[in-house]
PDB file of N, CA and C in Angstrom:
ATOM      1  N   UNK A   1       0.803  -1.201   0.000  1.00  0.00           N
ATOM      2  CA  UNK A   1       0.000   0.000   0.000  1.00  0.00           C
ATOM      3  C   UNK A   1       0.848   1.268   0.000  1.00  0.00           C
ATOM      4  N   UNK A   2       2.344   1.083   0.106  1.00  0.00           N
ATOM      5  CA  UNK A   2       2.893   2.034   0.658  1.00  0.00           C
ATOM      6  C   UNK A   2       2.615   3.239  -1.043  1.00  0.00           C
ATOM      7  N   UNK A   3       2.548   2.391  -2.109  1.00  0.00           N
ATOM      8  CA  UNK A   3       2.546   3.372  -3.316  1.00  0.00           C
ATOM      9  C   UNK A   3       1.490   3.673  -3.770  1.00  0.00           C
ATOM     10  N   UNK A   4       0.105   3.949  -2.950  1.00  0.00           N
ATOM     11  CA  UNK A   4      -1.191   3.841  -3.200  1.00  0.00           C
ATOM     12  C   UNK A   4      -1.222   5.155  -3.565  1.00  0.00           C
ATOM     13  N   UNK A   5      -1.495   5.653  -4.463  1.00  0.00           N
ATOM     14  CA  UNK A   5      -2.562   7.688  -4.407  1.00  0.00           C
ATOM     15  C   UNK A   5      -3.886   7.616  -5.136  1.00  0.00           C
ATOM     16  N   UNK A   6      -4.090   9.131  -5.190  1.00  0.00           N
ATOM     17  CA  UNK A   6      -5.728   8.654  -5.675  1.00  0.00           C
ATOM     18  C   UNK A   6      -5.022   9.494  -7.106  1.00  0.00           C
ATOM     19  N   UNK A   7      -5.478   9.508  -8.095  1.00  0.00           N
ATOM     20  CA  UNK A   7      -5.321  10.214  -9.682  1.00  0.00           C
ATOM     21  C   UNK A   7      -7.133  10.666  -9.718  1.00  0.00           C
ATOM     22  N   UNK A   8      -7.119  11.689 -10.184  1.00  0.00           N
ATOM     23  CA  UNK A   8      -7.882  12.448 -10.991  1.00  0.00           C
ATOM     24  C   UNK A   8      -7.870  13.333 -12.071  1.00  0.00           C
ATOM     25  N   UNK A   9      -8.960  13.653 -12.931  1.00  0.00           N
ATOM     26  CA  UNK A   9      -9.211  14.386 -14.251  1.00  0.00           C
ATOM     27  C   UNK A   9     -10.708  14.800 -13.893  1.00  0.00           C
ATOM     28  N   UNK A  10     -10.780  15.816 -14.334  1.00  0.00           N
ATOM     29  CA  UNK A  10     -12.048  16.971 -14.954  1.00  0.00           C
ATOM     30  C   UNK A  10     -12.844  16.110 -16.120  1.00  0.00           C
ATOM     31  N   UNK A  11     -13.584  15.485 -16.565  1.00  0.00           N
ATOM     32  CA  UNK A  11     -14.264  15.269 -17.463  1.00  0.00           C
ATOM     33  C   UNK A  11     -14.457  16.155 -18.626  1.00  0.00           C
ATOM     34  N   UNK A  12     -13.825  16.274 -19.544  1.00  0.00           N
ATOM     35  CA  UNK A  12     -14.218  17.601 -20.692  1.00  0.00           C
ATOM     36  C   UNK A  12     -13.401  17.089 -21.746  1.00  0.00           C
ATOM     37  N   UNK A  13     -13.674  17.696 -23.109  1.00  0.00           N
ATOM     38  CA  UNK A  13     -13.284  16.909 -24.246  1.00  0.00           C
ATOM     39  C   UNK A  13     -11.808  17.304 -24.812  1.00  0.00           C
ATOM     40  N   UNK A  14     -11.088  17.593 -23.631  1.00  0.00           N
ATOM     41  CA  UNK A  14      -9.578  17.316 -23.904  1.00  0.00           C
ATOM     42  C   UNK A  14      -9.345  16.517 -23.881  1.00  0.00           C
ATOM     43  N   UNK A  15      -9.598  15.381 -23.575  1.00  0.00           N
ATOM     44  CA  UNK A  15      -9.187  13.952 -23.205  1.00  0.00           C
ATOM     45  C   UNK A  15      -8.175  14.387 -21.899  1.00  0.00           C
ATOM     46  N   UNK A  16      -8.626  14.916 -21.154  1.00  0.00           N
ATOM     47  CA  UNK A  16      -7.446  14.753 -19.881  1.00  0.00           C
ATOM     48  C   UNK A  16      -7.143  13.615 -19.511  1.00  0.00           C
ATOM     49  N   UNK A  17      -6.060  13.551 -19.017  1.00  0.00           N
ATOM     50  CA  UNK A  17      -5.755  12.441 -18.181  1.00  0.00           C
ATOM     51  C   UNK A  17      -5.296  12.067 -16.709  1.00  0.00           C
ATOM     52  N   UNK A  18      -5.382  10.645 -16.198  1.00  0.00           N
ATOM     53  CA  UNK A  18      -5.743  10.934 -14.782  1.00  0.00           C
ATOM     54  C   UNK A  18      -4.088  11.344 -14.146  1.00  0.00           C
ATOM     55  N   UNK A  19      -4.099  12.542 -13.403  1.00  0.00           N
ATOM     56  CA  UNK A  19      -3.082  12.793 -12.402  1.00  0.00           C
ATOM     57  C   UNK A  19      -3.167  12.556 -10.822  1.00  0.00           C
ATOM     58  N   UNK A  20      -1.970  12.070 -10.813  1.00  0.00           N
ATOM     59  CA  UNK A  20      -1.933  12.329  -8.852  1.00  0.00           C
ATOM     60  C   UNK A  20      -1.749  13.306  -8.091  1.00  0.00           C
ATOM     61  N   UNK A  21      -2.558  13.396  -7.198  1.00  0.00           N
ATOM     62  CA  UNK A  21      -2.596  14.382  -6.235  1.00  0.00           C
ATOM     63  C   UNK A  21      -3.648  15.554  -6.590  1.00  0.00           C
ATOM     64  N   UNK A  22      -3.599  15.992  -7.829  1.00  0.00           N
ATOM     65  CA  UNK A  22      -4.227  17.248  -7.983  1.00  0.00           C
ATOM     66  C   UNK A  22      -4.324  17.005  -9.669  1.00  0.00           C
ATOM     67  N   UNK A  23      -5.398  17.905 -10.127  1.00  0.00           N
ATOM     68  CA  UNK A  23      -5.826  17.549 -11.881  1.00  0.00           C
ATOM     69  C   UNK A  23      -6.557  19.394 -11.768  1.00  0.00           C
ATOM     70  N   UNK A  24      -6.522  19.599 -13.021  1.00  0.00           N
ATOM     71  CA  UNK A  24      -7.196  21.200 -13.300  1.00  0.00           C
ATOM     72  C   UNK A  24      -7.354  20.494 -14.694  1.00  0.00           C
ATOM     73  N   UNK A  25      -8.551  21.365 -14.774  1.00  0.00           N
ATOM     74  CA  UNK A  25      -8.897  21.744 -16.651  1.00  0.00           C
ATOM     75  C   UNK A  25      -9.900  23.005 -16.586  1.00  0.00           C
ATOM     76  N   UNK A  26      -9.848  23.170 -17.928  1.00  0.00           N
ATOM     77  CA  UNK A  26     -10.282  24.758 -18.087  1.00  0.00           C
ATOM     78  C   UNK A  26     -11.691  24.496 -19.182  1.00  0.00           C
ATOM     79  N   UNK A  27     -12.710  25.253 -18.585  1.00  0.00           N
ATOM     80  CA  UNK A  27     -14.180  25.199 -19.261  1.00  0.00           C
ATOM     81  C   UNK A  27     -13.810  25.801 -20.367  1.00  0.00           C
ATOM     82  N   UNK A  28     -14.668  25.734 -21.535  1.00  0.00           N
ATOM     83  CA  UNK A  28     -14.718  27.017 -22.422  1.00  0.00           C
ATOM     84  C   UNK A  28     -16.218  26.229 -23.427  1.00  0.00           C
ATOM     85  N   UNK A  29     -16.895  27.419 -23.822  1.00  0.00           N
ATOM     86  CA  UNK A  29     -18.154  26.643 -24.668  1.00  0.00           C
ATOM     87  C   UNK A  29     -17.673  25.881 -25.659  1.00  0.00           C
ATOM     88  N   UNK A  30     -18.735  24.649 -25.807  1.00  0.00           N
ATOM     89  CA  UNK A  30     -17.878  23.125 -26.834  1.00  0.00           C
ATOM     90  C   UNK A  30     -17.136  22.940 -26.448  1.00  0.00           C
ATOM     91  N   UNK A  31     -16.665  23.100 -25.132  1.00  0.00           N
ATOM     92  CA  UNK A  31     -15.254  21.849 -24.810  1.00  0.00           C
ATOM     93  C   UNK A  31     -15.395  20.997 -23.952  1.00  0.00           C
ATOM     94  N   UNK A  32     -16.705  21.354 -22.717  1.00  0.00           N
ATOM     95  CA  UNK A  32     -17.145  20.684 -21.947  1.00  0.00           C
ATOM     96  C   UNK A  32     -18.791  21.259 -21.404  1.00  0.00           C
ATOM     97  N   UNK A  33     -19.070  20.322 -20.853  1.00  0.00           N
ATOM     98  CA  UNK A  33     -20.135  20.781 -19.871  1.00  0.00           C
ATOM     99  C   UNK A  33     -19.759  21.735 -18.676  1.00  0.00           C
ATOM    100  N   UNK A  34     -20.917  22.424 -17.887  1.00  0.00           N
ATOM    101  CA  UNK A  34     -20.538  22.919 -17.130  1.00  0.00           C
ATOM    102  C   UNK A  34     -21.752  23.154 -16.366  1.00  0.00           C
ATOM    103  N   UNK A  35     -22.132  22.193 -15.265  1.00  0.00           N
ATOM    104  CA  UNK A  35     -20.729  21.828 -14.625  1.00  0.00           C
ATOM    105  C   UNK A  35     -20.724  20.267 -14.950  1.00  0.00           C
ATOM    106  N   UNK A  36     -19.588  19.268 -14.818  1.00  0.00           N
ATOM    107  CA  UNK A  36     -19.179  18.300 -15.830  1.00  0.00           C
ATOM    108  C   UNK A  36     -18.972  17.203 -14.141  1.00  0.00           C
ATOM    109  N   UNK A  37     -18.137  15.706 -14.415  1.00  0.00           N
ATOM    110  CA  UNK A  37     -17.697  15.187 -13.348  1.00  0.00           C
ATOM    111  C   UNK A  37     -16.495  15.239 -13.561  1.00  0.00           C
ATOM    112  N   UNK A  38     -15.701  15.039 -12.026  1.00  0.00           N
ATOM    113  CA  UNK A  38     -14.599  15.095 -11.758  1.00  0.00           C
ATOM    114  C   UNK A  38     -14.422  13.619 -11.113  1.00  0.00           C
ATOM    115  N   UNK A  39     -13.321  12.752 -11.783  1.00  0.00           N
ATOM    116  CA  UNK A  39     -13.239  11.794 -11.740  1.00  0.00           C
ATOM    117  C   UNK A  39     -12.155  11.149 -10.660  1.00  0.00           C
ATOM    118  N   UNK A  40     -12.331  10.076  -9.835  1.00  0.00           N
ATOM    119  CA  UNK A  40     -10.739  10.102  -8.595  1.00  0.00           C
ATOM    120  C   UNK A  40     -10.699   8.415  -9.057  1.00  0.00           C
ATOM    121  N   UNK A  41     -10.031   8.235  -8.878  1.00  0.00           N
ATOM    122  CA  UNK A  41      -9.484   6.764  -8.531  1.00  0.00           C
ATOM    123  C   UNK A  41      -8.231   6.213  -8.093  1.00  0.00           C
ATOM    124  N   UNK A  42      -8.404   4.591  -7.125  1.00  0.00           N
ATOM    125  CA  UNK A  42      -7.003   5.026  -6.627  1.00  0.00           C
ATOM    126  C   UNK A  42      -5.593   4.159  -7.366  1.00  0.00           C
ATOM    127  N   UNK A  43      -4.759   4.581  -7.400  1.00  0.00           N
ATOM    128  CA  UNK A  43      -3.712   3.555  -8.069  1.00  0.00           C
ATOM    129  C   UNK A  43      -2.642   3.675  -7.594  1.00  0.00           C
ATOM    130  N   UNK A  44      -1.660   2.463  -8.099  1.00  0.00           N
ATOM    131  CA  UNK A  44      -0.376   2.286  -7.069  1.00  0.00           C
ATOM    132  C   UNK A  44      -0.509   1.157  -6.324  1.00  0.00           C
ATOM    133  N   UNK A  45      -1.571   0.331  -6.225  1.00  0.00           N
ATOM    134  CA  UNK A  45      -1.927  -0.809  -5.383  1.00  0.00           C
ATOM    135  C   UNK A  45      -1.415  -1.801  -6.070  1.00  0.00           C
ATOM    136  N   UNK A  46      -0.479  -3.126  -5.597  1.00  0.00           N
ATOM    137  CA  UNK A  46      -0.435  -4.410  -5.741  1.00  0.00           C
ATOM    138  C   UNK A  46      -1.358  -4.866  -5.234  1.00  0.00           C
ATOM    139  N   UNK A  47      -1.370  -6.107  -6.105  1.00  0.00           N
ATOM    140  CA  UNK A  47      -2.791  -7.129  -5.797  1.00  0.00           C
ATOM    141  C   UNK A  47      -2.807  -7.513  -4.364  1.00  0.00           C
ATOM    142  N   UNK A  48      -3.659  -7.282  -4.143  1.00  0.00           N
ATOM    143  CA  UNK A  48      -4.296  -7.688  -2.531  1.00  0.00           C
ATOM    144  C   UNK A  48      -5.929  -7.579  -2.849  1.00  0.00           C
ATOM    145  N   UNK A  49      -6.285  -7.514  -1.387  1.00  0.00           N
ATOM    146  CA  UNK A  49      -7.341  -7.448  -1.019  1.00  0.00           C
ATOM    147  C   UNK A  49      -8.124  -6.762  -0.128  1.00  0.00           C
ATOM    148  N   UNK A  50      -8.381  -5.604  -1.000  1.00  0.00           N
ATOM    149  CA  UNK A  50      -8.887  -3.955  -0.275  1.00  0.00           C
ATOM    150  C   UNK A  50     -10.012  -3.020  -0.001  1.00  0.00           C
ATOM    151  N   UNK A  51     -10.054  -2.820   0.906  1.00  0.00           N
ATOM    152  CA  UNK A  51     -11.778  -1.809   1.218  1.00  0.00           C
ATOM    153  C   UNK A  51     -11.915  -0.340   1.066  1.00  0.00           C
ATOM    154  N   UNK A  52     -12.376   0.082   0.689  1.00  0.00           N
ATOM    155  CA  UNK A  52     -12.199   1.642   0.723  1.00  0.00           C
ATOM    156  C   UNK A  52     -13.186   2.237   1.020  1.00  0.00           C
ATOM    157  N   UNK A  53     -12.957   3.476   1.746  1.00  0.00           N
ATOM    158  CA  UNK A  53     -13.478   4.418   2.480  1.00  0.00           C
ATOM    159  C   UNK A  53     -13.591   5.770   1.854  1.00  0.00           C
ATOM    160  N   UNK A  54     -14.389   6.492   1.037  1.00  0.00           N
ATOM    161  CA  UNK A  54     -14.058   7.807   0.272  1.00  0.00           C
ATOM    162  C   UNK A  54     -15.019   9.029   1.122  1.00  0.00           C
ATOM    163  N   UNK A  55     -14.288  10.346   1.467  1.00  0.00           N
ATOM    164  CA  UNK A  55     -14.830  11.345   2.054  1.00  0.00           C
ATOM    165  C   UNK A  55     -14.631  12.517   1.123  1.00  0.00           C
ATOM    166  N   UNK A  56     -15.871  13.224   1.201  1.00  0.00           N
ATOM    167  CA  UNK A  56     -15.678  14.774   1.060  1.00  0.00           C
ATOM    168  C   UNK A  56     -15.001  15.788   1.460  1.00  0.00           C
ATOM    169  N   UNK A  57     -13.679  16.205   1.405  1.00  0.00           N
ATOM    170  CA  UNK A  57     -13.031  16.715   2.569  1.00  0.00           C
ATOM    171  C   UNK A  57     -14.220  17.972   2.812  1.00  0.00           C
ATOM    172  N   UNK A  58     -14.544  18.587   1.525  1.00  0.00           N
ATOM    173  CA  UNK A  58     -15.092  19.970   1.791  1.00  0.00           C
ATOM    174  C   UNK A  58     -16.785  20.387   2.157  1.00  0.00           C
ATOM    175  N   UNK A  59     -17.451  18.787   2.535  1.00  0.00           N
ATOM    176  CA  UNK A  59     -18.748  18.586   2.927  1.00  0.00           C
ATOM    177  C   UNK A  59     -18.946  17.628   4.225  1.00  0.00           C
ATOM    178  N   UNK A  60     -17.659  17.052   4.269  1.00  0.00           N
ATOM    179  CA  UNK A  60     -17.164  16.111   5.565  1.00  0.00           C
ATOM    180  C   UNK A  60     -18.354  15.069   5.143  1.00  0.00           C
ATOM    181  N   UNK A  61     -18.388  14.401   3.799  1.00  0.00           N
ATOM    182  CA  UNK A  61     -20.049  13.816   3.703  1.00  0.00           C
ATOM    183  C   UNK A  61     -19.703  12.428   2.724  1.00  0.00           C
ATOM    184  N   UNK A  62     -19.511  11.049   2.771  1.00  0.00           N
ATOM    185  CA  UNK A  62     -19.155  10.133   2.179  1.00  0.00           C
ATOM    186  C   UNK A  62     -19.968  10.726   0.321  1.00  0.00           C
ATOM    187  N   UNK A  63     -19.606  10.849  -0.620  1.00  0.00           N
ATOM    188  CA  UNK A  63     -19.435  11.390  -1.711  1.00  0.00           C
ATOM    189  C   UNK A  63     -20.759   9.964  -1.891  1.00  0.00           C
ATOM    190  N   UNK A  64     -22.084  10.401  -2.824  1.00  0.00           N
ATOM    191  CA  UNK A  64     -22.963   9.730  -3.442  1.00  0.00           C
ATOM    192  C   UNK A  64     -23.063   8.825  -4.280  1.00  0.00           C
ATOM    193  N   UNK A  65     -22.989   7.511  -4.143  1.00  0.00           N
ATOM    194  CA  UNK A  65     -22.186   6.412  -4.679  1.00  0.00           C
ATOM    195  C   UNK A  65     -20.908   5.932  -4.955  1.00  0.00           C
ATOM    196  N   UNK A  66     -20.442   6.359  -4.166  1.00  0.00           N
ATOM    197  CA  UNK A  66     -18.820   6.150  -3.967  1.00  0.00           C
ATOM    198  C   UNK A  66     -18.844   5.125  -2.610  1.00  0.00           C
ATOM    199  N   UNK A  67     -18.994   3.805  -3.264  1.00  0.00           N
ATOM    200  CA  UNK A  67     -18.995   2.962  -1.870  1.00  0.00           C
ATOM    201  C   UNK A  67     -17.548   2.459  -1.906  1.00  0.00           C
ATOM    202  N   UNK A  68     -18.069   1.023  -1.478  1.00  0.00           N
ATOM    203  CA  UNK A  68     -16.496  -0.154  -1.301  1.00  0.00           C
ATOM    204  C   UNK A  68     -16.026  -0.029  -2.785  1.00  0.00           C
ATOM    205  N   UNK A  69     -15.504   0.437  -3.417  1.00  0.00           N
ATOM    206  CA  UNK A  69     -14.899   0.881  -4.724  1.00  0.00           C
ATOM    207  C   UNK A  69     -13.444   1.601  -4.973  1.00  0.00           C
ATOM    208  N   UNK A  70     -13.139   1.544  -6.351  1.00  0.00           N
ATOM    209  CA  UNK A  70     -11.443   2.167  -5.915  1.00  0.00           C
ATOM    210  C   UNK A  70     -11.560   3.287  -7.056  1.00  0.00           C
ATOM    211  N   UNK A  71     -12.979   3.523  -7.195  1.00  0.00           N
ATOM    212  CA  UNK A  71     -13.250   5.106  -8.366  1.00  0.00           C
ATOM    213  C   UNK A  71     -14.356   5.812  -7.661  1.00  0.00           C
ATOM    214  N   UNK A  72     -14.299   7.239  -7.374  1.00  0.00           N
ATOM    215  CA  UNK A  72     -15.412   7.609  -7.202  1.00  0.00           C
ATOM    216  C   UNK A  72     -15.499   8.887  -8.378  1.00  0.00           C
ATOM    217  N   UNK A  73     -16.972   9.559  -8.487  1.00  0.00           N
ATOM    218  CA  UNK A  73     -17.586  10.557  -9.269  1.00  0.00           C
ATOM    219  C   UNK A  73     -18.063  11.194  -8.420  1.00  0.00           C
ATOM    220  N   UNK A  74     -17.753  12.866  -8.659  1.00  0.00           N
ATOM    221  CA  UNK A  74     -18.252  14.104  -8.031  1.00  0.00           C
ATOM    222  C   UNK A  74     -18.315  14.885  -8.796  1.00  0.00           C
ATOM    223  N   UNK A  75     -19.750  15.525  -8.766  1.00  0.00           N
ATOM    224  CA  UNK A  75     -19.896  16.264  -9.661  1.00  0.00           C
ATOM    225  C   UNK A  75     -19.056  17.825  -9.413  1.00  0.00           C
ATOM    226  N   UNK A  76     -18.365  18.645 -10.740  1.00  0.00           N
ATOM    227  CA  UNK A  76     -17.822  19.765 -10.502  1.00  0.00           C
ATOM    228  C   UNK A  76     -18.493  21.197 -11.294  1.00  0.00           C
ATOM    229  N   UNK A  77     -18.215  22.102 -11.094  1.00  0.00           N
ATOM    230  CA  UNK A  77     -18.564  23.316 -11.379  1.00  0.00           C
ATOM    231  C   UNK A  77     -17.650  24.660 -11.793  1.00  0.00           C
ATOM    232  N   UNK A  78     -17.439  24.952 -12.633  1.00  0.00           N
ATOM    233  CA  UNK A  78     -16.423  25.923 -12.780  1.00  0.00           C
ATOM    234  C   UNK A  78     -16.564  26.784 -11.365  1.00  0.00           C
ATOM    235  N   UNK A  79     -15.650  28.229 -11.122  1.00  0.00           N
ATOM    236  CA  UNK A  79     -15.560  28.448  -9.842  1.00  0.00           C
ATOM    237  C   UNK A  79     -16.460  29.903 -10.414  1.00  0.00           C
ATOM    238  N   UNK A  80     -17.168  30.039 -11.172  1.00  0.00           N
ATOM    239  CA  UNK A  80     -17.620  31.348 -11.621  1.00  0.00           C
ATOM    240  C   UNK A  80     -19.702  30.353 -11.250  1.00  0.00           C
ATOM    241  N   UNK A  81     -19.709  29.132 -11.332  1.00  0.00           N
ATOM    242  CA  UNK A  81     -20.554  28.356 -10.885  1.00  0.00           C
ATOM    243  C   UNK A  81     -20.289  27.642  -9.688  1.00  0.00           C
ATOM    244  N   UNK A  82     -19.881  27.614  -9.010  1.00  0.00           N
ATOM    245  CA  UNK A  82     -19.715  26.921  -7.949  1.00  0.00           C
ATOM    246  C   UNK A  82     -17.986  27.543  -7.374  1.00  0.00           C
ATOM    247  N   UNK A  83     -17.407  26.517  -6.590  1.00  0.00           N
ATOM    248  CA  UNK A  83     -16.257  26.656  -6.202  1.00  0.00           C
ATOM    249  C   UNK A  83     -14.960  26.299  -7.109  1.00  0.00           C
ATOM    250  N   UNK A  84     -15.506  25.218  -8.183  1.00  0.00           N
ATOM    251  CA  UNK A  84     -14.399  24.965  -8.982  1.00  0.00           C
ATOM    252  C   UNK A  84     -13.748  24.414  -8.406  1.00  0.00           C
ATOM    253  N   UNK A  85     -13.742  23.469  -7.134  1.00  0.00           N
ATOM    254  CA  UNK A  85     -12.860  22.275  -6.663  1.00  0.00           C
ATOM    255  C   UNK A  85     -13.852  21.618  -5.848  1.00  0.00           C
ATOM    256  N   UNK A  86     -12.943  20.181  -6.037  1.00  0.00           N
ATOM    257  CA  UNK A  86     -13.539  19.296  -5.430  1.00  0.00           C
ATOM    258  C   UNK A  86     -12.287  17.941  -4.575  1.00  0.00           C
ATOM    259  N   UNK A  87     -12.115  18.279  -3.392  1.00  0.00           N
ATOM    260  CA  UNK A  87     -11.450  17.138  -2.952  1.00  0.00           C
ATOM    261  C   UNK A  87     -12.110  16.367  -2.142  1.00  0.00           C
ATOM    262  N   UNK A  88     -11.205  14.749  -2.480  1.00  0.00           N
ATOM    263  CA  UNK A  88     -12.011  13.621  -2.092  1.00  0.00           C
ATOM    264  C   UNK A  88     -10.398  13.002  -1.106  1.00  0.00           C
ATOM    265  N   UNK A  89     -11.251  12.113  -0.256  1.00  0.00           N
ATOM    266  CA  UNK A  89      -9.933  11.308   0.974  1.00  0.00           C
ATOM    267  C   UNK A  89     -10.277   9.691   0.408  1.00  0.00           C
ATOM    268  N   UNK A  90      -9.652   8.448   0.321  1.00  0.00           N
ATOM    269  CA  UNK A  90      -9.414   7.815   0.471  1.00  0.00           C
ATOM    270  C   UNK A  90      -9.128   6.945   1.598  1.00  0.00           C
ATOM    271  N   UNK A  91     -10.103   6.338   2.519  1.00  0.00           N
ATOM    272  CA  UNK A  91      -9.396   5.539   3.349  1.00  0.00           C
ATOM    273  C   UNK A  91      -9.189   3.713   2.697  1.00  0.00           C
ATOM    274  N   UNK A  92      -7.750   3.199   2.097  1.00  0.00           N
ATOM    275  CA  UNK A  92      -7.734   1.858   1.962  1.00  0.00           C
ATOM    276  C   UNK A  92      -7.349   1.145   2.730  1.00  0.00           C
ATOM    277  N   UNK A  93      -8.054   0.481   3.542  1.00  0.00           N
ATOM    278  CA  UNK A  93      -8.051  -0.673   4.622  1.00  0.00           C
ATOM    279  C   UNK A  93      -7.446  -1.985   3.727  1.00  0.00           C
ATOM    280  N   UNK A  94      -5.980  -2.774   3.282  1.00  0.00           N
ATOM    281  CA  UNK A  94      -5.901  -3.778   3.346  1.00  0.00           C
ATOM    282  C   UNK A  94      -6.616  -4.977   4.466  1.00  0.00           C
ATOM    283  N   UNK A  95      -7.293  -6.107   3.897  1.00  0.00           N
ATOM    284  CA  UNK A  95      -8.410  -7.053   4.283  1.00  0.00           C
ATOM    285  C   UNK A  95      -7.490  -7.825   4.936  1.00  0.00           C
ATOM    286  N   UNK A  96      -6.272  -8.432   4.417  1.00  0.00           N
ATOM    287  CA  UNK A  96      -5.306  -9.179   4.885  1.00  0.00           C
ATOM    288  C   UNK A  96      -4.663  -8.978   6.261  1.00  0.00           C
ATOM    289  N   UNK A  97      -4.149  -7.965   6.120  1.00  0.00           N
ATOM    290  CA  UNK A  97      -3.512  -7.076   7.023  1.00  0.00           C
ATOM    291  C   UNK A  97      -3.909  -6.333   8.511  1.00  0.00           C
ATOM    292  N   UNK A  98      -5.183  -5.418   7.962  1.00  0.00           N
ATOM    293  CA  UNK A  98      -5.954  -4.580   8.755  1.00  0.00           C
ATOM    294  C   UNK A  98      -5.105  -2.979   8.430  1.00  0.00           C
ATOM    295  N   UNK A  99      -3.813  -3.146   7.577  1.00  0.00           N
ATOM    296  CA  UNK A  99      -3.396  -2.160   7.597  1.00  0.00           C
ATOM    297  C   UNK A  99      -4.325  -0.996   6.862  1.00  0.00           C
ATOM    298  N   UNK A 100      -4.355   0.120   7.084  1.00  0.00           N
ATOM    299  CA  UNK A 100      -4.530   1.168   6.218  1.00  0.00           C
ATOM    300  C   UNK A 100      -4.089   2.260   5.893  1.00  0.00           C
ATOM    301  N   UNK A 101      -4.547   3.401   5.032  1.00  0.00           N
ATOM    302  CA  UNK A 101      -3.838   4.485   4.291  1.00  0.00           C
ATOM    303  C   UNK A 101      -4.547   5.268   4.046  1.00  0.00           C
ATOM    304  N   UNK A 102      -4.547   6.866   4.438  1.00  0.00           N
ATOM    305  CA  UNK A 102      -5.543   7.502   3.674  1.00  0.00           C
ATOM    306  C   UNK A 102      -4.420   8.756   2.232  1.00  0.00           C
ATOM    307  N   UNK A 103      -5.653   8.407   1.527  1.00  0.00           N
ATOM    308  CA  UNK A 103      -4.506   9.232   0.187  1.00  0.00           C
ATOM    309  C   UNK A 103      -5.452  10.082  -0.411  1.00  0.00           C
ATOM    310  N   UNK A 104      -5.237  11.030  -0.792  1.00  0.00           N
ATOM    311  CA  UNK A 104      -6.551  12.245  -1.591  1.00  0.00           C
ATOM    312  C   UNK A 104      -5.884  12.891  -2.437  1.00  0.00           C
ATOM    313  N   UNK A 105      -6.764  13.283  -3.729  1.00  0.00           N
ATOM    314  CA  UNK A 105      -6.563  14.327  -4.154  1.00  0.00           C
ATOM    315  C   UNK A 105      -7.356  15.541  -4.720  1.00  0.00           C
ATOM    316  N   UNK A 106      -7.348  16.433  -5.175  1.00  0.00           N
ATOM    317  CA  UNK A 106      -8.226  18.023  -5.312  1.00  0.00           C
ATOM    318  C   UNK A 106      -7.953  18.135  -6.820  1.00  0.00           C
ATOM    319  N   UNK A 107      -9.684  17.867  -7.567  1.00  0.00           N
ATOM    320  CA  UNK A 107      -9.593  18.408  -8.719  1.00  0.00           C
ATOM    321  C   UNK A 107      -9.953  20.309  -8.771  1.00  0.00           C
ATOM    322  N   UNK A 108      -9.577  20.954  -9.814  1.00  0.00           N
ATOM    323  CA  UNK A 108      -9.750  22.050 -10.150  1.00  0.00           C
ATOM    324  C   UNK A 108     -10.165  21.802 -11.182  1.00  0.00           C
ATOM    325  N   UNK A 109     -11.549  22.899 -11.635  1.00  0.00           N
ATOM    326  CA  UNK A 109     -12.356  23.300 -12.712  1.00  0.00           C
ATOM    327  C   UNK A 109     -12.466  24.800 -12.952  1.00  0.00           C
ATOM    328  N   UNK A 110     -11.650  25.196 -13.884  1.00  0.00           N
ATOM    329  CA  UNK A 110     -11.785  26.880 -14.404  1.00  0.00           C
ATOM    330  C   UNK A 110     -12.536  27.077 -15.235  1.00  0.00           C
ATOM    331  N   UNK A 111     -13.051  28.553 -14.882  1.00  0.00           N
ATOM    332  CA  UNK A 111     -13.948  29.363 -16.259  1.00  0.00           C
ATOM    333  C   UNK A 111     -12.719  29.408 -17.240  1.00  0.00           C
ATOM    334  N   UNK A 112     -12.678  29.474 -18.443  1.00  0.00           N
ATOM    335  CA  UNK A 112     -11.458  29.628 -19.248  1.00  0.00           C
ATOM    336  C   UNK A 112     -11.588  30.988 -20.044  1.00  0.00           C
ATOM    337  N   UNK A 113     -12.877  31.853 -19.551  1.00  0.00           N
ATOM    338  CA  UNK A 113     -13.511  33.531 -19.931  1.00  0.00           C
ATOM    339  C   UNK A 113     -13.560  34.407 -18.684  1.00  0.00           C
ATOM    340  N   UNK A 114     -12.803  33.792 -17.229  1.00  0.00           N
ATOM    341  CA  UNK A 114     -12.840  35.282 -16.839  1.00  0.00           C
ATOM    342  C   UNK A 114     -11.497  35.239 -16.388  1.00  0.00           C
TER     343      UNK A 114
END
């Protein structure tokens, strides 16, 4: 577990791709929705056998279908609509072990017009 993080991307038709720790993309009309999802998942895990725990840092509120899973979806909002971020926590409980880890990261969503 020691190389576990979470990767995220902005949903929008750059084809972003997933980063660790932190992901930004920039709105602009026809390039995405708005407001669009912001995507987490976790990677870095060897095969085992793992539980996960996902929090809202910024609602303190387990994120809406984000159960025992190693992807969750939150919806985002540029910050001219909303806040334009969204961070999520990770708790992975190895089953084997009992060990665990918590790992997060913070997408960013920009207006790309102001």
């Amino acid at each position: 577990m020691s190389n576990a993080v979470v990767t995220c991307f902005v949903d929008t038709f750059a084809l972003d791709v997933p980063e660790a720790f932190s992901c930004t993309s920039v709105w602009r009309p026809g390039g995405a929705t708005n407001p669009t999802t912001a995507l987490f998942q976790v990677a870095g895990l060897g095969a085992g056998n793992y539980s996960y725990a996902w929090r809202d840092l910024e609602t303190n509120t387990v994120p809406a279908g984000c159960g025992n899973q190693s992807y969750c979806e939150k919806s985002i909002s540029t910050e001219t609509q909303g806040d334009g971020e969204a961070t999520l926590r990770v708790t992975i409980t190895d089953l084997d072990t009992g060990a665990t880890k918590n790992v997060q990261a913070t997408a960013f969503y920009y207006d790309g017009y102001t």
